[in-house]
C-alpha atoms as a PDB file:
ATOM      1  CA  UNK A   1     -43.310 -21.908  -4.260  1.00  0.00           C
ATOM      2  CA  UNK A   2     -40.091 -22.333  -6.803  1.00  0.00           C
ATOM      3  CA  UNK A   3     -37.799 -20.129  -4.480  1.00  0.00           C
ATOM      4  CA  UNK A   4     -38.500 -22.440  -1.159  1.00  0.00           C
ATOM      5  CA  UNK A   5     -35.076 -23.856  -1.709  1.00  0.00           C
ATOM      6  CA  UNK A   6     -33.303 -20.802  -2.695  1.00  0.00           C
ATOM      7  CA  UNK A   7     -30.990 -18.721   0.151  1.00  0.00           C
ATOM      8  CA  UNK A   8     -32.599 -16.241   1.482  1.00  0.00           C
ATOM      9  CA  UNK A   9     -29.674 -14.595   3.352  1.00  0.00           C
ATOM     10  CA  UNK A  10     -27.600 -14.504  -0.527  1.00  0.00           C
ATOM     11  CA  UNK A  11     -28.369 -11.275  -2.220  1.00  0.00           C
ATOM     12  CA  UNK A  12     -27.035 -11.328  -5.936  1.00  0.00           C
ATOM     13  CA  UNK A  13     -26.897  -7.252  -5.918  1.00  0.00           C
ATOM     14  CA  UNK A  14     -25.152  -7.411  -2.109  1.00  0.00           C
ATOM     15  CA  UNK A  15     -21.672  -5.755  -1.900  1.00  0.00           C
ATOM     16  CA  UNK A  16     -18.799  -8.457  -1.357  1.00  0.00           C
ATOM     17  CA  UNK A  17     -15.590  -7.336   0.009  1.00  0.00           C
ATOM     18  CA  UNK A  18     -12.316  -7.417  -3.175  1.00  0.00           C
ATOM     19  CA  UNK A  19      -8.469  -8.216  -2.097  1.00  0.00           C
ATOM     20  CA  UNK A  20      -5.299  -8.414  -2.885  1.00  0.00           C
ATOM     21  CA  UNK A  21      -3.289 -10.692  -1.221  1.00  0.00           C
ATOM     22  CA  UNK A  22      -2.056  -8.967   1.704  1.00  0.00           C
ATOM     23  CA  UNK A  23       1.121 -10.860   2.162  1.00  0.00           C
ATOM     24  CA  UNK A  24       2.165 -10.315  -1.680  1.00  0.00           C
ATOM     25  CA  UNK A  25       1.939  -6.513  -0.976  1.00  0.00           C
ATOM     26  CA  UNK A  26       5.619  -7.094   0.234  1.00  0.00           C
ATOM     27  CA  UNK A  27       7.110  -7.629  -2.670  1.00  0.00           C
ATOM     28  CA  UNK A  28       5.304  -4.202  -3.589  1.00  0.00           C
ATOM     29  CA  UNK A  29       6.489  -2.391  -0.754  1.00  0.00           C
ATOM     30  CA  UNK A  30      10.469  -3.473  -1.481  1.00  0.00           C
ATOM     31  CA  UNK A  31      10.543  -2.927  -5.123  1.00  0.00           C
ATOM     32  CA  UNK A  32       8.162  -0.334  -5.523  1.00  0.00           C
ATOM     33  CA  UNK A  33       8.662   1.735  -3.055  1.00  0.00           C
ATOM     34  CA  UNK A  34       6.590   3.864  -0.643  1.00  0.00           C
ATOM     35  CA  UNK A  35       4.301   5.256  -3.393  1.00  0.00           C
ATOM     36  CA  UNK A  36       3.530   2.012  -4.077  1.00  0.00           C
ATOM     37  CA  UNK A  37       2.416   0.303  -0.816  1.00  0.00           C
ATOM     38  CA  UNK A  38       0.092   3.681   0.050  1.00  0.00           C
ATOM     39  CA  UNK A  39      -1.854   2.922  -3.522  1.00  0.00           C
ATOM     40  CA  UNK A  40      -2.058  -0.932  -3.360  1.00  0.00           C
ATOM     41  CA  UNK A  41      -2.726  -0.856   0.691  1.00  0.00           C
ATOM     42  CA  UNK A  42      -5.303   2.024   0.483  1.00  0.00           C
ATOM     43  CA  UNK A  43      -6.938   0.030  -2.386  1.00  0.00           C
ATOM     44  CA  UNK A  44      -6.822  -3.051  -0.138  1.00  0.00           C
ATOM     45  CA  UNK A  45      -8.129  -0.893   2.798  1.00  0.00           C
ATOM     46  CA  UNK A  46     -11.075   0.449   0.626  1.00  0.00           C
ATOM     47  CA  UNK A  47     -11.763  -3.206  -0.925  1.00  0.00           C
ATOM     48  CA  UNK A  48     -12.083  -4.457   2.689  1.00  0.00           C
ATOM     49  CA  UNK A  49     -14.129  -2.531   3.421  1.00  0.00           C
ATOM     50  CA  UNK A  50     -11.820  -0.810   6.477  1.00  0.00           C
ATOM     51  CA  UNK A  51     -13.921   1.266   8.720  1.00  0.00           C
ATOM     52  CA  UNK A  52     -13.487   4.899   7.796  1.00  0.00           C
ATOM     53  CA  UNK A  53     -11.047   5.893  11.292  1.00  0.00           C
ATOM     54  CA  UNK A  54      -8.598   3.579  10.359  1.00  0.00           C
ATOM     55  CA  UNK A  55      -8.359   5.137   6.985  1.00  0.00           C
ATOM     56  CA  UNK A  56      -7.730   8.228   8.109  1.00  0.00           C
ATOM     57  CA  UNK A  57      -4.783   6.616  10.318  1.00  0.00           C
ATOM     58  CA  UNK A  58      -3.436   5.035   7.567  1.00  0.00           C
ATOM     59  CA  UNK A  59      -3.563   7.962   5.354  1.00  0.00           C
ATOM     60  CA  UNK A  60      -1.814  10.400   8.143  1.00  0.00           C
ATOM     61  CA  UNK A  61       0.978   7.559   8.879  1.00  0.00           C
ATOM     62  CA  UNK A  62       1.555   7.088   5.157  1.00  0.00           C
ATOM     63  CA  UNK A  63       1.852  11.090   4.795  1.00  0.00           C
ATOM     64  CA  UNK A  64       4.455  11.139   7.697  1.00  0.00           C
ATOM     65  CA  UNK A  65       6.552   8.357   5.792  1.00  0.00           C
ATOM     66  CA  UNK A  66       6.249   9.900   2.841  1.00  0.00           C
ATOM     67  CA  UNK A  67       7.457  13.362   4.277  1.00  0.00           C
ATOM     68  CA  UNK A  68       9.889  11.446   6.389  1.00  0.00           C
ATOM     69  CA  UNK A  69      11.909  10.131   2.984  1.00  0.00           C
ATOM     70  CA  UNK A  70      11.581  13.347   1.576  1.00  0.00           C
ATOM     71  CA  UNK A  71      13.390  14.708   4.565  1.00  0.00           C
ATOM     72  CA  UNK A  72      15.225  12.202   4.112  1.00  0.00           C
ATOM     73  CA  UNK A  73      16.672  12.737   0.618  1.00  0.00           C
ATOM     74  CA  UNK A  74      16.735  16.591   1.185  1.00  0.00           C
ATOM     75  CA  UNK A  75      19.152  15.937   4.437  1.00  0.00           C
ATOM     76  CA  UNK A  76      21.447  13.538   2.386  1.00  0.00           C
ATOM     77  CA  UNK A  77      21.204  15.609  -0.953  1.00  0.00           C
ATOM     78  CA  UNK A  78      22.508  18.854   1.370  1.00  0.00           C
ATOM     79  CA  UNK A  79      24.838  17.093   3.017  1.00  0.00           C
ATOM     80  CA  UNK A  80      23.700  17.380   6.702  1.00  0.00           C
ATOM     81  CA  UNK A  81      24.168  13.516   7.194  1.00  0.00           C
ATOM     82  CA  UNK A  82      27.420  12.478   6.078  1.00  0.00           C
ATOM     83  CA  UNK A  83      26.106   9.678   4.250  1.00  0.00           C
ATOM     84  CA  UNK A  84      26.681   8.840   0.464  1.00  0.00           C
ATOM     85  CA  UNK A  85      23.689   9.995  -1.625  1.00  0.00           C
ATOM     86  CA  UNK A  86      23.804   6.041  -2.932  1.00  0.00           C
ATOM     87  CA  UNK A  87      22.414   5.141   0.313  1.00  0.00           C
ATOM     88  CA  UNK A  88      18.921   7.065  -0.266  1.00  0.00           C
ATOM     89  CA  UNK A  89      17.510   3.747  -2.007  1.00  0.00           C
ATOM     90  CA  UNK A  90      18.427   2.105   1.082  1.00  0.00           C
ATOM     91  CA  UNK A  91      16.683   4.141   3.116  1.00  0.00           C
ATOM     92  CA  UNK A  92      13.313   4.612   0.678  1.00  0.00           C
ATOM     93  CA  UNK A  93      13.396   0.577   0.892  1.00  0.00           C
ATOM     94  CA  UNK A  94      13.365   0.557   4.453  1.00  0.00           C
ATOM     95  CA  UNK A  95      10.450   3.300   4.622  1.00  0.00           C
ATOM     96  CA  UNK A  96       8.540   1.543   2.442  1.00  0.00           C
ATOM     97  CA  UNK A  97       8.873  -1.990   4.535  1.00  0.00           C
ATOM     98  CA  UNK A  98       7.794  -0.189   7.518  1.00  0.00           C
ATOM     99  CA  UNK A  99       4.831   1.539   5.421  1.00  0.00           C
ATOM    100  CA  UNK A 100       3.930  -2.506   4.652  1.00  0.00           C
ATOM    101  CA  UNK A 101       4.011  -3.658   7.983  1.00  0.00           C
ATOM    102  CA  UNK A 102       1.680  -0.825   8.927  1.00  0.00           C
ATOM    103  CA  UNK A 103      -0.740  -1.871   6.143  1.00  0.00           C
ATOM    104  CA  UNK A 104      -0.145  -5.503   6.997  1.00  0.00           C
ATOM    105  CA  UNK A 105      -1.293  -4.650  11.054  1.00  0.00           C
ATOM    106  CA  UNK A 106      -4.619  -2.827   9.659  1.00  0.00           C
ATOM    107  CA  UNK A 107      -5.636  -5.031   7.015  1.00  0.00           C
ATOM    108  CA  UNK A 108      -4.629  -8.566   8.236  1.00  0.00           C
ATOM    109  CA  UNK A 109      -8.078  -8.928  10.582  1.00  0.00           C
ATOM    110  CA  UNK A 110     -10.133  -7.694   7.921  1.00  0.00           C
ATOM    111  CA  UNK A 111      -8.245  -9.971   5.159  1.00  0.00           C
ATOM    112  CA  UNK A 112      -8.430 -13.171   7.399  1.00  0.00           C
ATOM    113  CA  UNK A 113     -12.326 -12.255   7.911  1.00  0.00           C
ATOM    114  CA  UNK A 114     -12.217 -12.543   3.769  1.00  0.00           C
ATOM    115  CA  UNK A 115     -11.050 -15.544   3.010  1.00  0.00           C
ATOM    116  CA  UNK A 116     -13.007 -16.693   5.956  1.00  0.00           C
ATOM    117  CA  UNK A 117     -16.549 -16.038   3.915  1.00  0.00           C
ATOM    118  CA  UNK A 118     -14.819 -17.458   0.818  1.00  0.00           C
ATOM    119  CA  UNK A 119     -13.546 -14.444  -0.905  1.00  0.00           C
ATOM    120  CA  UNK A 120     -11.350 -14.894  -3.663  1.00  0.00           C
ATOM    121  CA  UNK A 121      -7.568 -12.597  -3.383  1.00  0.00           C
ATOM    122  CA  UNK A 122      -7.626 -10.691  -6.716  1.00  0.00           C
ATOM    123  CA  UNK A 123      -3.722 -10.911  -8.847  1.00  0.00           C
ATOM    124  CA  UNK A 124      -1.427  -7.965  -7.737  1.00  0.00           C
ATOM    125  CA  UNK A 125       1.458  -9.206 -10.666  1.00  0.00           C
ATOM    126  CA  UNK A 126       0.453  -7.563 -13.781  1.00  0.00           C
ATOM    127  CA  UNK A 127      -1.192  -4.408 -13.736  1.00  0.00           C
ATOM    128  CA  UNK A 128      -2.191  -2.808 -10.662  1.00  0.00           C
ATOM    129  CA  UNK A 129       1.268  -3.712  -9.044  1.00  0.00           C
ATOM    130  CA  UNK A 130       3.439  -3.202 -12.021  1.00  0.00           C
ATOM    131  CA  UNK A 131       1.507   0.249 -12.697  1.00  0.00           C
ATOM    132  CA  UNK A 132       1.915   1.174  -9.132  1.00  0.00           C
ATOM    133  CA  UNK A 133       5.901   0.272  -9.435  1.00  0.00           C
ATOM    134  CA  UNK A 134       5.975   2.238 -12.875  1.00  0.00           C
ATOM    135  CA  UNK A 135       3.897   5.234 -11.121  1.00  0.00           C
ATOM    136  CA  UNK A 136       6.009   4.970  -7.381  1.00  0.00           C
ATOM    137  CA  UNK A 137       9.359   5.147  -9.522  1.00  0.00           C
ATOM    138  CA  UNK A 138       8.472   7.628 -11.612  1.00  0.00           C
ATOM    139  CA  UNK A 139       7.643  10.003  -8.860  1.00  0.00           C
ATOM    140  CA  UNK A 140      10.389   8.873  -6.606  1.00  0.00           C
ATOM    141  CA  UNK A 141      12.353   9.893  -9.413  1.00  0.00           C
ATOM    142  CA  UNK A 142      10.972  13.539  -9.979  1.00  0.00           C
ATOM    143  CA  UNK A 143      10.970  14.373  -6.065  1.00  0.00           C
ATOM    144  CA  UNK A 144      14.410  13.227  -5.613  1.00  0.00           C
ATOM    145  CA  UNK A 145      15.888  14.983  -8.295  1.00  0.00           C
ATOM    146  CA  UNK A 146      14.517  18.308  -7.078  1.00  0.00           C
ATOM    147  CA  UNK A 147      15.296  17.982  -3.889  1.00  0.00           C
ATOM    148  CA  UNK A 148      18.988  16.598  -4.740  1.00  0.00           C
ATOM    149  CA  UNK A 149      19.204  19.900  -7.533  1.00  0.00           C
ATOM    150  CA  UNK A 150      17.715  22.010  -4.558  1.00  0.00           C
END
Protein backbone atom coordinates (compact mmCIF):
# COMPACT_ATOMS: atom_id res chain seq x y z
CA UNK A 1 0.00 0.00 0.00
CA UNK A 2 3.32 2.44 0.13
CA UNK A 3 3.29 2.91 -3.78
CA UNK A 4 -0.60 4.23 -3.84
CA UNK A 5 0.82 7.66 -4.32
CA UNK A 6 3.57 6.88 -6.61
CA UNK A 7 3.08 7.50 -10.76
CA UNK A 8 2.23 4.79 -12.32
CA UNK A 9 2.63 6.06 -15.93
CA UNK A 10 6.73 7.18 -14.79
CA UNK A 11 9.00 4.31 -15.52
CA UNK A 12 12.59 4.99 -14.01
CA UNK A 13 14.19 2.41 -16.73
CA UNK A 14 11.81 4.17 -19.69
CA UNK A 15 13.81 5.69 -22.62
CA UNK A 16 13.60 9.67 -22.62
CA UNK A 17 14.34 11.45 -25.73
CA UNK A 18 18.34 13.64 -25.48
CA UNK A 19 18.86 17.14 -27.51
CA UNK A 20 20.82 19.56 -28.51
CA UNK A 21 19.49 22.72 -29.00
CA UNK A 22 18.31 22.78 -32.41
CA UNK A 23 18.62 26.44 -33.04
CA UNK A 24 22.41 26.49 -31.70
CA UNK A 25 23.19 23.88 -34.45
CA UNK A 26 23.61 27.12 -36.61
CA UNK A 27 26.42 28.31 -35.34
CA UNK A 28 27.68 24.62 -36.13
CA UNK A 29 26.59 24.57 -39.52
CA UNK A 30 28.53 28.19 -40.39
CA UNK A 31 31.73 27.53 -38.68
CA UNK A 32 31.99 24.01 -38.94
CA UNK A 33 31.00 23.25 -41.95
CA UNK A 34 28.94 20.53 -43.68
CA UNK A 35 30.69 17.65 -41.86
CA UNK A 36 29.67 19.15 -38.98
CA UNK A 37 25.87 19.75 -39.20
CA UNK A 38 25.43 15.88 -40.72
CA UNK A 39 27.19 14.59 -37.20
CA UNK A 40 25.49 16.99 -34.70
CA UNK A 41 21.94 16.83 -36.75
CA UNK A 42 22.07 12.99 -37.20
CA UNK A 43 22.91 12.81 -33.44
CA UNK A 44 19.96 15.15 -32.80
CA UNK A 45 17.83 13.03 -35.24
CA UNK A 46 18.80 9.74 -33.38
CA UNK A 47 18.36 11.49 -29.78
CA UNK A 48 14.81 12.42 -30.89
CA UNK A 49 14.05 9.69 -31.54
CA UNK A 50 13.24 10.57 -35.57
CA UNK A 51 11.29 7.85 -37.15
CA UNK A 52 13.61 5.69 -39.19
CA UNK A 53 12.23 7.18 -43.06
CA UNK A 54 13.19 10.45 -42.25
CA UNK A 55 16.63 9.27 -41.44
CA UNK A 56 17.17 7.81 -44.40
CA UNK A 57 16.06 11.28 -46.10
CA UNK A 58 18.29 13.07 -44.16
CA UNK A 59 21.15 10.83 -44.72
CA UNK A 60 20.59 10.79 -48.78
CA UNK A 61 20.14 14.82 -48.76
CA UNK A 62 23.23 15.20 -46.60
CA UNK A 63 25.19 12.75 -49.13
CA UNK A 64 24.00 14.93 -52.13
CA UNK A 65 25.41 18.15 -50.28
CA UNK A 66 28.26 16.63 -49.43
CA UNK A 67 28.95 15.38 -53.10
CA UNK A 68 27.58 18.66 -54.29
CA UNK A 69 30.73 20.71 -52.49
CA UNK A 70 32.96 18.21 -53.59
CA UNK A 71 31.85 18.94 -57.10
CA UNK A 72 32.07 21.92 -56.13
CA UNK A 73 35.75 22.31 -55.19
CA UNK A 74 36.79 19.87 -58.04
CA UNK A 75 34.97 22.41 -60.70
CA UNK A 76 36.73 25.51 -59.11
CA UNK A 77 40.12 23.65 -58.41
CA UNK A 78 40.05 22.70 -62.50
CA UNK A 79 39.07 25.75 -63.47
CA UNK A 80 35.69 25.06 -65.21
CA UNK A 81 34.02 28.01 -63.22
CA UNK A 82 35.97 31.01 -63.53
CA UNK A 83 35.80 31.71 -60.01
CA UNK A 84 38.81 32.33 -57.58
CA UNK A 85 39.62 29.14 -55.63
CA UNK A 86 39.23 31.71 -52.37
CA UNK A 87 35.63 31.57 -52.97
CA UNK A 88 35.30 27.65 -52.13
CA UNK A 89 34.82 28.62 -48.28
CA UNK A 90 32.09 30.68 -49.45
CA UNK A 91 30.45 28.23 -51.07
CA UNK A 92 31.12 25.18 -48.29
CA UNK A 93 29.44 27.92 -45.84
CA UNK A 94 26.53 28.25 -47.86
CA UNK A 95 26.15 24.28 -48.28
CA UNK A 96 26.41 23.81 -44.93
CA UNK A 97 23.50 26.59 -44.02
CA UNK A 98 21.29 24.88 -46.36
CA UNK A 99 22.35 21.33 -44.79
CA UNK A 100 21.03 23.26 -41.28
CA UNK A 101 17.92 24.39 -42.50
CA UNK A 102 17.21 20.88 -43.71
CA UNK A 103 18.00 19.50 -40.22
CA UNK A 104 16.18 22.42 -38.66
CA UNK A 105 12.71 21.39 -40.97
CA UNK A 106 13.07 17.57 -39.69
CA UNK A 107 13.92 18.02 -36.23
CA UNK A 108 12.03 21.22 -35.15
CA UNK A 109 8.46 19.11 -34.55
CA UNK A 110 10.19 16.51 -32.78
CA UNK A 111 12.39 19.16 -30.66
CA UNK A 112 9.27 21.34 -29.79
CA UNK A 113 7.48 17.88 -28.73
CA UNK A 114 10.78 17.76 -26.21
CA UNK A 115 10.77 20.54 -24.42
CA UNK A 116 7.08 20.12 -24.39
CA UNK A 117 7.42 16.85 -21.87
CA UNK A 118 10.16 18.78 -20.03
CA UNK A 119 13.27 17.58 -21.63
CA UNK A 120 16.31 19.25 -20.85
CA UNK A 121 18.62 20.58 -24.38
CA UNK A 122 22.03 18.96 -23.67
CA UNK A 123 25.40 21.82 -24.25
CA UNK A 124 26.64 21.69 -27.94
CA UNK A 125 29.82 24.38 -26.89
CA UNK A 126 32.53 22.25 -25.66
CA UNK A 127 32.97 18.94 -26.90
CA UNK A 128 30.65 17.44 -29.21
CA UNK A 129 30.52 20.77 -31.29
CA UNK A 130 34.08 21.76 -30.99
CA UNK A 131 35.10 17.98 -31.86
CA UNK A 132 32.74 18.02 -34.72
CA UNK A 133 34.40 21.55 -35.95
CA UNK A 134 37.98 19.98 -35.28
CA UNK A 135 36.78 16.63 -37.19
CA UNK A 136 34.57 18.73 -40.23
CA UNK A 137 37.86 20.91 -40.78
CA UNK A 138 40.11 18.41 -40.74
CA UNK A 139 38.42 16.48 -43.45
CA UNK A 140 37.37 19.49 -45.39
CA UNK A 141 40.90 20.02 -45.41
CA UNK A 142 42.15 16.53 -46.76
CA UNK A 143 39.28 16.35 -49.55
CA UNK A 144 40.00 19.71 -50.79
CA UNK A 145 43.50 19.40 -51.12
CA UNK A 146 43.18 16.30 -53.29
CA UNK A 147 40.81 17.40 -55.30
CA UNK A 148 42.60 20.98 -55.76
CA UNK A 149 46.22 18.70 -56.40
CA UNK A 150 43.96 16.48 -58.73
Amino acid sequence: MENIYQPSLINENEDRTRSYSVSHLFFFAFVGGIIAIVVLGMQNAKWLKLEKKYIRILTILSGLLITGKLVIVYVIGQGILAIDENQIKIFGRIIAVVGYFIFYAFLNKPYKDHLAVGGQTESLLWKPGILACIISWFFDYLAMAFLLAI
